[in-house]
N, C-alpha and C. Protein backbone atom coordinates (compact mmCIF):
# COMPACT_ATOMS: atom_id res chain seq x y z
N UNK A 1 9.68 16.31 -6.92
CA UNK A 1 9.97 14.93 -7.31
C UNK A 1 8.67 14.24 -7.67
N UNK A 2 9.09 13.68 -8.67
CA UNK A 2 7.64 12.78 -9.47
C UNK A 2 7.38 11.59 -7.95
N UNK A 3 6.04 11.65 -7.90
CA UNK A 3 5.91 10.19 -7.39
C UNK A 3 4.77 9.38 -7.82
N UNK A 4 4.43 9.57 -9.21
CA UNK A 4 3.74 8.76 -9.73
C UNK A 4 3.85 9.03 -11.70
N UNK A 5 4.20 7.48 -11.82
CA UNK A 5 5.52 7.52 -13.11
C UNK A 5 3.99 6.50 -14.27
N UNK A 6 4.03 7.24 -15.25
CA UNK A 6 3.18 6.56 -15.92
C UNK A 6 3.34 5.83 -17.52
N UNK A 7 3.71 5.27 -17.41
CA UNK A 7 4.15 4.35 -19.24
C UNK A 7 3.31 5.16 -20.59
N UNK A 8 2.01 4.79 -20.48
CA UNK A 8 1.24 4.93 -21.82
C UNK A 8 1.81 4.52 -23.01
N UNK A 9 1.79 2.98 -22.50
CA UNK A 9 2.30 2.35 -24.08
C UNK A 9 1.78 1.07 -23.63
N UNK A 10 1.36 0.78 -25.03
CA UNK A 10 0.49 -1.20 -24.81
C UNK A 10 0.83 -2.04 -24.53
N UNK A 11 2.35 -2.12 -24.40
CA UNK A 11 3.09 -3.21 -24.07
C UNK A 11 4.00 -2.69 -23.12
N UNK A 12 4.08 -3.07 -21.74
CA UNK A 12 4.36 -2.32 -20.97
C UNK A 12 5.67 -3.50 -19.88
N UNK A 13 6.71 -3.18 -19.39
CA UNK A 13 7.99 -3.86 -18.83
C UNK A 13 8.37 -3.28 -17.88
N UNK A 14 8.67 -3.98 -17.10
CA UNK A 14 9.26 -3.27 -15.43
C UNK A 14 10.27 -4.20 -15.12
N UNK A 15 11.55 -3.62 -14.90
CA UNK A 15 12.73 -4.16 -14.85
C UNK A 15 13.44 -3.51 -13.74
N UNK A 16 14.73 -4.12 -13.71
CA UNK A 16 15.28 -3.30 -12.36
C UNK A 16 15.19 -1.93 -11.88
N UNK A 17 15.56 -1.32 -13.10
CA UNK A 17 15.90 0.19 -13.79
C UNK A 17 14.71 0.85 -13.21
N UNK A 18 13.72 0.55 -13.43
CA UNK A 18 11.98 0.59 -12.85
C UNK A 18 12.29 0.77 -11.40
N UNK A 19 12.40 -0.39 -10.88
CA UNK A 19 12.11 -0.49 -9.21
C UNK A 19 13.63 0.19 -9.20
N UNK A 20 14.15 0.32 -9.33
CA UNK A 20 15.19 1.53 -8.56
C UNK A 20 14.51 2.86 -8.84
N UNK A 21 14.45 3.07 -10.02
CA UNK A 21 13.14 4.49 -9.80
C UNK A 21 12.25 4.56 -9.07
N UNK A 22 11.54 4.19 -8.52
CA UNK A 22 10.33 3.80 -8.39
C UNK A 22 10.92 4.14 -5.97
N UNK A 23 11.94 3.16 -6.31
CA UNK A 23 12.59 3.53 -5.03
C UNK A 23 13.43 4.58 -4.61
N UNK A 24 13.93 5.16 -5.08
CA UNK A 24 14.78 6.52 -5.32
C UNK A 24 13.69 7.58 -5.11
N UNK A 25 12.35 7.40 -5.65
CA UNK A 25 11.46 8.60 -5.61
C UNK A 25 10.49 8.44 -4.42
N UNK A 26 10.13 7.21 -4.25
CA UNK A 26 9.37 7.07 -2.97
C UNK A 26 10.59 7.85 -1.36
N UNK A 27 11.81 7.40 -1.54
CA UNK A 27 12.77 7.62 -0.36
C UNK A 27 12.86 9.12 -0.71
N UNK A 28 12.79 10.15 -1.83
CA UNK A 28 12.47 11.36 -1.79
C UNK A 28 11.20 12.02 -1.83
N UNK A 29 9.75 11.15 -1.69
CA UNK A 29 8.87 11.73 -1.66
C UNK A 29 8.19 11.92 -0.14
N UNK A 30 8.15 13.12 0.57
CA UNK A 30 7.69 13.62 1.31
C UNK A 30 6.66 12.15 2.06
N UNK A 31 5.52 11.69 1.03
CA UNK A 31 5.05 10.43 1.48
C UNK A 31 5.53 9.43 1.85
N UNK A 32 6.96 9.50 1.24
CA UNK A 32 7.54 8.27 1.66
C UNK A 32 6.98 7.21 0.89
N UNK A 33 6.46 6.90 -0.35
CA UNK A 33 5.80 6.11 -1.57
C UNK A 33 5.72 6.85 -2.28
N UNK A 34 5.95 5.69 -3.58
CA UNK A 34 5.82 6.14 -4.98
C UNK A 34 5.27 5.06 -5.78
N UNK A 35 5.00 5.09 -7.41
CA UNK A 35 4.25 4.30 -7.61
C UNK A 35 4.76 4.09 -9.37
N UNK A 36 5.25 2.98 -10.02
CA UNK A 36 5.03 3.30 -11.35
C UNK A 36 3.77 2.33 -12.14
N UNK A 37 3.02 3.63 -12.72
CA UNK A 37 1.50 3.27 -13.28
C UNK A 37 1.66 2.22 -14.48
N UNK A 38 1.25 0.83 -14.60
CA UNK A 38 1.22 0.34 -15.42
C UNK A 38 0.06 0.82 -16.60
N UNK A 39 -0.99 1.21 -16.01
CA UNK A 39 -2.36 1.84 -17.03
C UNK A 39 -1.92 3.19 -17.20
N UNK A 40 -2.73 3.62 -18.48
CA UNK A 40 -2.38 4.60 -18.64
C UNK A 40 -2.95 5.88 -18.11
N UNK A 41 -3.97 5.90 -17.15
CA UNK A 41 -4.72 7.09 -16.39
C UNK A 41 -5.64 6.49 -15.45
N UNK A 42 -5.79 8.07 -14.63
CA UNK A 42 -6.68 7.23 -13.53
C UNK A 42 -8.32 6.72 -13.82
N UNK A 43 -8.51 7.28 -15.30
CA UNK A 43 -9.51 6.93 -15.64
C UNK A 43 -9.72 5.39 -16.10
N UNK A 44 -8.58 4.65 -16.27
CA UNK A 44 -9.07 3.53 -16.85
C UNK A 44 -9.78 2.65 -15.52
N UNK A 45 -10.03 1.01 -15.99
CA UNK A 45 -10.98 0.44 -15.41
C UNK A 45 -10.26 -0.65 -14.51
N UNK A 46 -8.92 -0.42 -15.16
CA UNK A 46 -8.18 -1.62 -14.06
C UNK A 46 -7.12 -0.52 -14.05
N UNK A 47 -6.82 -0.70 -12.24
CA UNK A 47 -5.58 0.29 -11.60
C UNK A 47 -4.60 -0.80 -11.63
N UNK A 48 -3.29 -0.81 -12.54
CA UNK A 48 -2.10 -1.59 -11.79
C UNK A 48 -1.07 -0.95 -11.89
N UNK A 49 -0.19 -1.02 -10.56
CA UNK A 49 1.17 -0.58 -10.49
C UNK A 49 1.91 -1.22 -9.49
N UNK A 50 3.45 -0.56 -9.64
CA UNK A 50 4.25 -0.93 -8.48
C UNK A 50 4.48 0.27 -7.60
N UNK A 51 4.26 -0.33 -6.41
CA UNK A 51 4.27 0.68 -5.62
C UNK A 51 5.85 0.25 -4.43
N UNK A 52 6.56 1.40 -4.00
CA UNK A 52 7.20 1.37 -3.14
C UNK A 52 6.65 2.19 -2.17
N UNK A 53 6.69 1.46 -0.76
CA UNK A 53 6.87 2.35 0.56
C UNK A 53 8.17 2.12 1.12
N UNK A 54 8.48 3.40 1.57
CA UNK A 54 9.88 3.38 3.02
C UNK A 54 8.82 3.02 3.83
N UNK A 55 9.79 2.16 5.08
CA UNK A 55 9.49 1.63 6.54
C UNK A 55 8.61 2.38 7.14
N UNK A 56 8.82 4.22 6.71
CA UNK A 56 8.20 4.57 7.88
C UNK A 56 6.94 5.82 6.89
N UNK A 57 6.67 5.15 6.02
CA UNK A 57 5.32 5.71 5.82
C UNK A 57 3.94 5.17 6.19
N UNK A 58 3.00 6.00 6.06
CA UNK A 58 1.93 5.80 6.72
C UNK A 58 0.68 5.72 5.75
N UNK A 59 0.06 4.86 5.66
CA UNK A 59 -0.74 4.27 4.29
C UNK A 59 -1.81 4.38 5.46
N UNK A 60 -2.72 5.71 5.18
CA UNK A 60 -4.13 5.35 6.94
C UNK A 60 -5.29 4.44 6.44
N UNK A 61 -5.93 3.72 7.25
CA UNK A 61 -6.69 2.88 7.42
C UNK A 61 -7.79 3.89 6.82
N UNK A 62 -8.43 2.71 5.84
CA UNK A 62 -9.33 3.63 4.70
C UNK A 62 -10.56 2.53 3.98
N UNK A 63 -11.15 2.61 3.19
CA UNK A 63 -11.84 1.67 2.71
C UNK A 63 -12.60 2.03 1.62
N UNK A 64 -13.12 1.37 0.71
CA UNK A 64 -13.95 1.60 -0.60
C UNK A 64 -14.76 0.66 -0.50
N UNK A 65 -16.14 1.17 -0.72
CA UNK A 65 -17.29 0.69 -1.25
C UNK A 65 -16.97 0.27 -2.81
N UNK A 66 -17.86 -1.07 -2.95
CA UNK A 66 -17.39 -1.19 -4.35
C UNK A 66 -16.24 -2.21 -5.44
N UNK A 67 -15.31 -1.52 -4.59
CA UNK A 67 -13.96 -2.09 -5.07
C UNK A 67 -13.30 -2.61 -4.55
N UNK A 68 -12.40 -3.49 -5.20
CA UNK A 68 -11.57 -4.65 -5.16
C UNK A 68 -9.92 -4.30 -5.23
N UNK A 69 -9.30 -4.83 -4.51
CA UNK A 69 -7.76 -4.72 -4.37
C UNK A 69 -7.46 -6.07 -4.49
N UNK A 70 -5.56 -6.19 -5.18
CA UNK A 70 -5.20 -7.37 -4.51
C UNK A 70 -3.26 -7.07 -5.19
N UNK A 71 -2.86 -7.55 -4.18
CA UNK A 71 -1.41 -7.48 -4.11
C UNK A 71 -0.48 -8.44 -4.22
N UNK A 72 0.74 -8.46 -5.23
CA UNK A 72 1.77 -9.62 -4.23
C UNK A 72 2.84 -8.90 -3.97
N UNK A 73 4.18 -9.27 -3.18
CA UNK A 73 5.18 -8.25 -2.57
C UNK A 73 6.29 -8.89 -3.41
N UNK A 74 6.86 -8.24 -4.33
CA UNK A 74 7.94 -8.45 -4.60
C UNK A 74 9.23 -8.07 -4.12
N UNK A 75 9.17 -7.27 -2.93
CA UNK A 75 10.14 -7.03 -2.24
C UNK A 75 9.77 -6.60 -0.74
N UNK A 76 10.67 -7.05 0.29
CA UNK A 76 10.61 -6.75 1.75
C UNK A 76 9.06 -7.50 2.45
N UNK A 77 9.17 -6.81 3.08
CA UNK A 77 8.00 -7.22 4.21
C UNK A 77 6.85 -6.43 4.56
N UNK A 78 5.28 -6.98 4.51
CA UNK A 78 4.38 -5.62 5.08
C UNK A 78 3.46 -6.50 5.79
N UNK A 79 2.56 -5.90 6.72
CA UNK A 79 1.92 -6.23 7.30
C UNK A 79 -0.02 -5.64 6.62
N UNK A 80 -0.62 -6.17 6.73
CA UNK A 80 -2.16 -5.82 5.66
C UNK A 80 -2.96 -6.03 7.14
N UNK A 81 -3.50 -4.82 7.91
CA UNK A 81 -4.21 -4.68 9.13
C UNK A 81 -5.74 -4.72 8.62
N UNK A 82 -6.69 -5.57 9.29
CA UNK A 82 -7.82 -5.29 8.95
C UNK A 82 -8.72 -4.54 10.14
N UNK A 83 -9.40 -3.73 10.32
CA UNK A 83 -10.01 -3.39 11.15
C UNK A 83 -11.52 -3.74 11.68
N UNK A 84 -12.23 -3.28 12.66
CA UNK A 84 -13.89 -3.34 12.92
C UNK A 84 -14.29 -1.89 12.71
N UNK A 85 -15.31 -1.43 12.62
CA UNK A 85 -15.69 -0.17 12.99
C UNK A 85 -15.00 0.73 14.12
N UNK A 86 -14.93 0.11 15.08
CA UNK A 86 -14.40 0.85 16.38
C UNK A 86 -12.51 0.80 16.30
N UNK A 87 -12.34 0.38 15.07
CA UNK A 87 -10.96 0.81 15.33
C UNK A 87 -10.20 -0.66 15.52
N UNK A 88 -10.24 -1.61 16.44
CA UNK A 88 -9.21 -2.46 17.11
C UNK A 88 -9.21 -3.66 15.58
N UNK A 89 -7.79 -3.98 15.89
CA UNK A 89 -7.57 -4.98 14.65
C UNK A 89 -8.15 -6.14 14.83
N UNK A 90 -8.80 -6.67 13.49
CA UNK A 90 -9.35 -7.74 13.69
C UNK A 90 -8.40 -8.85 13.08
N UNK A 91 -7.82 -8.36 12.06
CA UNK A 91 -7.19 -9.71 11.53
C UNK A 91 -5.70 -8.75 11.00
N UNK A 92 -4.79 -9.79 11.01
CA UNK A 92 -3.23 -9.20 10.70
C UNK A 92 -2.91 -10.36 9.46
N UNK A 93 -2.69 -9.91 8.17
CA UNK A 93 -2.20 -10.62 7.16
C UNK A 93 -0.59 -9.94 6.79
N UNK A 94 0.66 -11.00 7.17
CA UNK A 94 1.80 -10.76 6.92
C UNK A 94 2.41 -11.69 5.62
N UNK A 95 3.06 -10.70 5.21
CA UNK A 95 3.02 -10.98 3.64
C UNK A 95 4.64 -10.97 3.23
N UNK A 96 5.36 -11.24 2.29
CA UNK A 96 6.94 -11.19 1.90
C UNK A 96 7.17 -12.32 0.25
N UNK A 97 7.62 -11.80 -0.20
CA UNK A 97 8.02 -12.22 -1.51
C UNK A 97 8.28 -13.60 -1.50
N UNK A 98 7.92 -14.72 -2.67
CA UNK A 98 8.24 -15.94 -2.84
C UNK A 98 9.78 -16.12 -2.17
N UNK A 99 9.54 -17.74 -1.20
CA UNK A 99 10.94 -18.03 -0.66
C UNK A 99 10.84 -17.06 0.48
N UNK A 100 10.20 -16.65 0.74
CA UNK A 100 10.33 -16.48 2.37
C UNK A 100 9.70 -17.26 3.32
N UNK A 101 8.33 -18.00 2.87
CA UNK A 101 7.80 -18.73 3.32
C UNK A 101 6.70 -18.02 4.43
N UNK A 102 6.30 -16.64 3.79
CA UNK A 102 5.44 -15.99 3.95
C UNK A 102 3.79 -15.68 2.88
N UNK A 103 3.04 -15.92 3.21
CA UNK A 103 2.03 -15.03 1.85
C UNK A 103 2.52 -14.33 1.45
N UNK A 104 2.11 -14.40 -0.12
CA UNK A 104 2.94 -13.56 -0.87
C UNK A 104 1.65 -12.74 -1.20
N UNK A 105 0.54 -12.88 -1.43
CA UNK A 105 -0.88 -12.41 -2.64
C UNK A 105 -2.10 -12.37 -1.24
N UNK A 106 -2.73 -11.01 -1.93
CA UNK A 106 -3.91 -11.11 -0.66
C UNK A 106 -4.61 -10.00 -2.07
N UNK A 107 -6.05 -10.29 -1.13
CA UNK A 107 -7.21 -10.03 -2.26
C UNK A 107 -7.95 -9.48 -0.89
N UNK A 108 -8.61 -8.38 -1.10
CA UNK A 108 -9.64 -7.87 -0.54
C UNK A 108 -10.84 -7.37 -1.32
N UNK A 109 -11.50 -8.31 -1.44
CA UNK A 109 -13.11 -7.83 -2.16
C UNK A 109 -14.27 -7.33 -1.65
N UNK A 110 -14.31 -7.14 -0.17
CA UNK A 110 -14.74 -5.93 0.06
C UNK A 110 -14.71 -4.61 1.03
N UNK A 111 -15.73 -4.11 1.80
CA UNK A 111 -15.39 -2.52 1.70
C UNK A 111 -14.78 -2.80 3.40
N UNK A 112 -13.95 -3.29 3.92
CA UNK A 112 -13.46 -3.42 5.34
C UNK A 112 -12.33 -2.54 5.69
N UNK A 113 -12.24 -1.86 6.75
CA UNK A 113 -11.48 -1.00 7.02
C UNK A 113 -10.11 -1.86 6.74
N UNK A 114 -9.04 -0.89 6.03
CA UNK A 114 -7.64 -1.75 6.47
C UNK A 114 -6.75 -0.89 5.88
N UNK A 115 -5.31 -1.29 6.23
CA UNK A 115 -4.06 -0.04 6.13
C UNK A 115 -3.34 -1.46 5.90
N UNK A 116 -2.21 -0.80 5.00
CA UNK A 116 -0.85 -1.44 4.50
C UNK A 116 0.46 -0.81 5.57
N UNK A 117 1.06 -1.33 6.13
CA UNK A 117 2.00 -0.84 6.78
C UNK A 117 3.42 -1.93 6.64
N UNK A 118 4.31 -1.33 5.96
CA UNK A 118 5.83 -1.67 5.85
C UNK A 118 5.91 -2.01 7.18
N UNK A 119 6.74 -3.16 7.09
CA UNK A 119 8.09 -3.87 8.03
C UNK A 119 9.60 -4.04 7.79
N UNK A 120 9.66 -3.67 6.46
CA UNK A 120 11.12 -3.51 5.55
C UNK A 120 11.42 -1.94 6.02
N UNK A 121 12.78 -1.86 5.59
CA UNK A 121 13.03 -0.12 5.09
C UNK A 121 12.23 -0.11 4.27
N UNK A 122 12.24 -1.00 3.14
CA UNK A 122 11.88 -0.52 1.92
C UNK A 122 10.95 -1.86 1.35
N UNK A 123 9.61 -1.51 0.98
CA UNK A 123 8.80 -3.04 0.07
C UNK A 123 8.40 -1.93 -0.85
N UNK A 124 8.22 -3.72 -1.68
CA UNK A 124 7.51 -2.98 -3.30
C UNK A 124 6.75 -4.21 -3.55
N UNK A 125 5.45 -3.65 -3.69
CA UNK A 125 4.34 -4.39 -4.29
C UNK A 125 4.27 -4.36 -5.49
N UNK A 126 3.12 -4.92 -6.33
CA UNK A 126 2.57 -4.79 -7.54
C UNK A 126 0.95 -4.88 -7.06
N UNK A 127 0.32 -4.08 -6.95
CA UNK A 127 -1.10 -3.89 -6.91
C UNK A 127 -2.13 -3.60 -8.28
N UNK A 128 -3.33 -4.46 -7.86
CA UNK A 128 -4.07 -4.72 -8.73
C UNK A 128 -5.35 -3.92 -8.23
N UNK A 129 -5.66 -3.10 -8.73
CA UNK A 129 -7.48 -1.96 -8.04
C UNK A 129 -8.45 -1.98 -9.26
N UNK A 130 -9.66 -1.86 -8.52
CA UNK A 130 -10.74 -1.88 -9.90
C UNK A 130 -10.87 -0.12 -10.05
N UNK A 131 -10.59 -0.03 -11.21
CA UNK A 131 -10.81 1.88 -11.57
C UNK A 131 -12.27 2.05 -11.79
N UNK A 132 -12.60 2.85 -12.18
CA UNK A 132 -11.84 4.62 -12.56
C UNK A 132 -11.03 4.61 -10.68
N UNK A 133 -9.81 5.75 -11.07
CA UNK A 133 -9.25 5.51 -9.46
C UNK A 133 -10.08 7.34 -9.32
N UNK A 134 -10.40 7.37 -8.24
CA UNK A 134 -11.54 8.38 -7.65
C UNK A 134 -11.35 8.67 -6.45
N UNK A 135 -10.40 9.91 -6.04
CA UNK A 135 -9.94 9.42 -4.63
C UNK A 135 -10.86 10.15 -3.70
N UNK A 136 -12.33 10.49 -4.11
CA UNK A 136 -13.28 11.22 -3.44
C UNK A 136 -14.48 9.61 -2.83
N UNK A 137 -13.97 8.51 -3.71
CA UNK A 137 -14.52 7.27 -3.09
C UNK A 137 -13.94 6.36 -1.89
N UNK A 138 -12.81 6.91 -1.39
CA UNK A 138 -11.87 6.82 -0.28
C UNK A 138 -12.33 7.14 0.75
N UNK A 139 -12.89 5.90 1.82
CA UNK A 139 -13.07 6.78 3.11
C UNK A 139 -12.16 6.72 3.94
N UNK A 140 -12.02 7.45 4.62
CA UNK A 140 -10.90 7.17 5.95
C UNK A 140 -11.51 6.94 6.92
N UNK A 141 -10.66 5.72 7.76
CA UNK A 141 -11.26 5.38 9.04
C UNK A 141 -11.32 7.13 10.20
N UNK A 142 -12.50 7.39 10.36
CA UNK A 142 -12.60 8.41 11.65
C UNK A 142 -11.57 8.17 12.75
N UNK A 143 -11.23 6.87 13.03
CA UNK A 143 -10.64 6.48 14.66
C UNK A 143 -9.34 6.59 14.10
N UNK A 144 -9.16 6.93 12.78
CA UNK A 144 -7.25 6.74 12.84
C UNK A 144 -6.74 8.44 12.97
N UNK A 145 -5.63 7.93 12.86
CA UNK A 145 -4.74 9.02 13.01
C UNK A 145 -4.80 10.16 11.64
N UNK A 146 -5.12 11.93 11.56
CA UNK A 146 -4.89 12.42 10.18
C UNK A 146 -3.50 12.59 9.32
N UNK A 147 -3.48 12.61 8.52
CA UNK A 147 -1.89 12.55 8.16
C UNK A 147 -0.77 13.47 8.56
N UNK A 148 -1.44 14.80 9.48
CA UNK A 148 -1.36 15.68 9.91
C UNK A 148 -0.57 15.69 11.19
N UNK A 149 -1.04 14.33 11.32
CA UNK A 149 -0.52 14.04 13.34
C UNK A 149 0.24 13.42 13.38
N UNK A 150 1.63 14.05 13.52
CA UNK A 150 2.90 13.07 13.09
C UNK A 150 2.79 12.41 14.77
N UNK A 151 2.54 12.97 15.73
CA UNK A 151 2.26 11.84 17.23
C UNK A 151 1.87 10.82 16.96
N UNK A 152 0.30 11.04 16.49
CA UNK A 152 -0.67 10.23 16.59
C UNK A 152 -0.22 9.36 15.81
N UNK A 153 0.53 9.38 14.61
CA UNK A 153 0.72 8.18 13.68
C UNK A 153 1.89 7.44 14.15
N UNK A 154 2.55 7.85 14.84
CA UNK A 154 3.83 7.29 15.39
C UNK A 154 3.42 6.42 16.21
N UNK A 155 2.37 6.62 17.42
CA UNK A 155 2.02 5.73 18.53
C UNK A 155 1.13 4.72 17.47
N UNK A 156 -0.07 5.17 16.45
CA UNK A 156 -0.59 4.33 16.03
C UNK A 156 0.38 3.02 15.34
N UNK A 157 1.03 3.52 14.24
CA UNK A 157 2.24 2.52 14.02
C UNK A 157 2.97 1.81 14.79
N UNK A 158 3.32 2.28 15.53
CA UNK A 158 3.80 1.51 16.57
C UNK A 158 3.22 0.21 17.35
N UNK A 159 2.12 0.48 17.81
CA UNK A 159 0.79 -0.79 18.24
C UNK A 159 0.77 -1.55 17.48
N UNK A 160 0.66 -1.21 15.66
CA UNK A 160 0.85 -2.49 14.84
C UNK A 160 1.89 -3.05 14.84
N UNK A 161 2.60 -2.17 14.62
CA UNK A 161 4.41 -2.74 14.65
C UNK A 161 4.54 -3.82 16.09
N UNK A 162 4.55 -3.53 16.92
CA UNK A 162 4.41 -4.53 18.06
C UNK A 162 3.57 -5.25 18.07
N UNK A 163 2.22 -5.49 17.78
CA UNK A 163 1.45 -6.54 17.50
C UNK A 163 2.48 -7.63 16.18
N UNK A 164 3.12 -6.71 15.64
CA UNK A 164 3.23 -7.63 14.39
C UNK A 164 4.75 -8.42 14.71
N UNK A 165 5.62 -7.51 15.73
CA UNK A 165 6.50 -8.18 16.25
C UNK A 165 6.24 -9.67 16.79
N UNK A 166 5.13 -9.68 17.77
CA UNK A 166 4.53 -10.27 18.43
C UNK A 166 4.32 -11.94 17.72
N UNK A 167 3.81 -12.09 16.43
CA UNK A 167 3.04 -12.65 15.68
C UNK A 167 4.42 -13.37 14.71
């Protein structure tokens, strides 16, 4: 199953038809996310797409030198964890589509540890990244969980998830 859908055309539209794809393939992709590429490769200089996660994927706490992110949620609910070096959260940005009376848009300009983690079954962003996308410029936080450790990510998720209950 595709999980990353790419246009390559100049004038580019995302409509329902879209985010039901887009969701149909994330809920069959092993990751549990999917993504449809508004640019046309990972080489260009601006990354935008829509991305879906299911509830229970795991986006690990990571960071880039360099580059710039920024999001709004057009669907469901997520929580945007920021971290310190040693791991413990420093700041919790909860986010949900216009009319919820949540942030909708968050910008991170620079290199601070942090993970996206769903509170919906199902959210869909539209994310904005500065390219070339380079996923050898990706660090992963050491203190998190590998994608490997379905335990470890369960208890880790969980701590946010209850912090975020909490809040």
């Amino acid at each position: 199953m595709t999980t990353s859908f790419f246009t390559n055309q100049d004038v580019v539209e995302i409509g329902p038809e879209h985010l039901d794809a887009v969701k149909k393939a994330a809920a069959a992709s092993p990751l549990r996310r999917a993504r449809w590429c508004l640019h046309g490769s990972h080489r260009d200089s601006v990354q935008e797409m829509i991305i879906a996660f299911c509830g229970d994927t795991y986006n690990r706490p990571h960071r880039h030198e360099g580059k710039s992110e920024s999001f709004h949620v057009v669907e469901g609910r997520l929580l945007v964890a920021l971290f310190g070096d040693d791991g413990s959260v420093v700041r919790r940005i909860y986010l949900g589509p216009p009319g919820t009376g949540c942030n909708f848009v968050y910008r991170l300009s620079c290199p601070a540890w942090h993970a996206v983690v769903p509170l919906s079954d199902m959210t869909l962003i539209h994310e904005t990244a500065a390219g070339p996308f380079d996923p050898g410029l990706t660090e992963f936080a050491p203190w998190s969980p590998d994608v490997a450790d379905p335990e470890g990510i369960h208890r880790f998720l969980g701590r946010l998830r209850d912090g975020a209950a909490a809040a």
